[in-house]
Protein backbone atom coordinates (compact mmCIF):
# COMPACT_ATOMS: atom_id res chain seq x y z
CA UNK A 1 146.37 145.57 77.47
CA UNK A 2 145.45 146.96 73.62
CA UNK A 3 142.71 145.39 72.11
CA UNK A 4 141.37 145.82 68.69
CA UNK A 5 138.19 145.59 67.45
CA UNK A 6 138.06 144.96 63.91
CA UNK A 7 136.96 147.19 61.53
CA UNK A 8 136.39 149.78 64.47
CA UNK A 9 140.05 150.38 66.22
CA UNK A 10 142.18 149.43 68.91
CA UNK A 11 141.79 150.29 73.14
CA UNK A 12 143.65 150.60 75.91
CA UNK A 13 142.15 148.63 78.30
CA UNK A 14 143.14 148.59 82.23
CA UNK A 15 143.56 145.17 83.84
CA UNK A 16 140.58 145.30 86.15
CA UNK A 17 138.56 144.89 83.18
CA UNK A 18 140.19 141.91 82.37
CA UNK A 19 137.88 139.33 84.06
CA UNK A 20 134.86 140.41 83.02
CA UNK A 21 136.19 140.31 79.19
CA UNK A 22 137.36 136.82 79.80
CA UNK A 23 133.79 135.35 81.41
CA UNK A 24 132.39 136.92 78.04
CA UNK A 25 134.63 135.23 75.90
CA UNK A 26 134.36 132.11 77.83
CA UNK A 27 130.39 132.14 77.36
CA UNK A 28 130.85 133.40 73.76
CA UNK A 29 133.12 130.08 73.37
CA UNK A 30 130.16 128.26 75.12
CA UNK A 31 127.15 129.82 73.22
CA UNK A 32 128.99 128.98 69.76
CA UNK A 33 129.39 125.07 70.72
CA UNK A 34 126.29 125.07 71.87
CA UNK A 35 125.09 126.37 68.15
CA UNK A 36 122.62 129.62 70.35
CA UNK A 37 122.79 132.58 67.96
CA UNK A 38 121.03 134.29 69.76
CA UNK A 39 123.16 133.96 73.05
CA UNK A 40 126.24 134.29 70.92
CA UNK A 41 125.09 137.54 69.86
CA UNK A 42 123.87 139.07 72.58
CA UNK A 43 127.71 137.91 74.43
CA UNK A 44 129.55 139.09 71.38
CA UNK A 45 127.55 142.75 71.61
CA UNK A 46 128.32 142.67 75.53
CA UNK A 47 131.98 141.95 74.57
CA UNK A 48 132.10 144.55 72.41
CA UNK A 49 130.25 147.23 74.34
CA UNK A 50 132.65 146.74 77.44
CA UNK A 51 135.46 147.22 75.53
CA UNK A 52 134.33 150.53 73.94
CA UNK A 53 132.74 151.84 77.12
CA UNK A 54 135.55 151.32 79.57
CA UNK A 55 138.39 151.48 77.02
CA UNK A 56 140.71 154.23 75.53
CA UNK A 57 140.35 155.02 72.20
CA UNK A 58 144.26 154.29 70.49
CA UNK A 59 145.48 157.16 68.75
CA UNK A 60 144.91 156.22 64.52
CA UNK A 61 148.63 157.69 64.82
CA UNK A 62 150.06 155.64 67.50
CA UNK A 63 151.16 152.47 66.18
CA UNK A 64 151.19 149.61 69.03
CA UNK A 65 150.62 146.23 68.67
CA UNK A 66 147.09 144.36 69.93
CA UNK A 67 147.08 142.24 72.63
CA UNK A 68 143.83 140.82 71.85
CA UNK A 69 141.74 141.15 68.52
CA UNK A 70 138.12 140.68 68.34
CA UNK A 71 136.24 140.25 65.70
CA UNK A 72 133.48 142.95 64.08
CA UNK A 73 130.08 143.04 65.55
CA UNK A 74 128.65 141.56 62.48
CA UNK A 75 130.51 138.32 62.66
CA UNK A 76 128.06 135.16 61.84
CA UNK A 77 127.97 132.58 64.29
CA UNK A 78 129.70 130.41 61.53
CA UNK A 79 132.88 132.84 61.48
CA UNK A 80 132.80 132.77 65.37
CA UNK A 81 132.94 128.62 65.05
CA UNK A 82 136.37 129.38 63.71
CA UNK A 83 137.43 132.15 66.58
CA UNK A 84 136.16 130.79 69.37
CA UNK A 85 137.45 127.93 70.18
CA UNK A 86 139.48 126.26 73.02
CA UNK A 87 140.00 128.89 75.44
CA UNK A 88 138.47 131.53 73.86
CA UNK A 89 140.29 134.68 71.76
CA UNK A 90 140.85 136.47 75.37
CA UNK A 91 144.13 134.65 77.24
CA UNK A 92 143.58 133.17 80.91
């Protein structure tokens, strides 16, 4: 799966990851209804950090498209009311 994190770059990340990106997104999703900024930054930062710790860095030159696009880590809580919603940005 390629996921991009904007204004930082696009991962490859390997499927066993996959869960643990969901539950974040799910309690991002969660934290953002419930109005916690605090929890919704923390999750977001977690989200993040997992992705650029256990993913590979895309080549600037190789163009392939994302899978999954997350938003910078200085997104407001009120831009994440607009993201995530529903299910989340992460599929499943």
């Amino acid at each position: 799966m390629i996921v991009r994190i904007l204004t930082e770059g696009q991962y490859r990340i390997e499927s066993s990851l996959f869960d643990r990106l969901n539950a974040l997104d799910n309690a991002i999703v969660e934290a953002v209804a419930a109005g916690d900024e605090e929890r919704f930054r923390t999750l977001l930062a977690e989200l993040l950090d997992q992705v650029r710790r256990h993913g590979i860095p895309v080549s600037p030159d190789e163009f392939v498209e994302s899978d999954v696009i997350l938003p910078p880590p200085d997104t407001t809580i009120e831009e994440a009311r607009r993201l995530f919603v529903g299910d989340g940005l992460i599929p499943g």
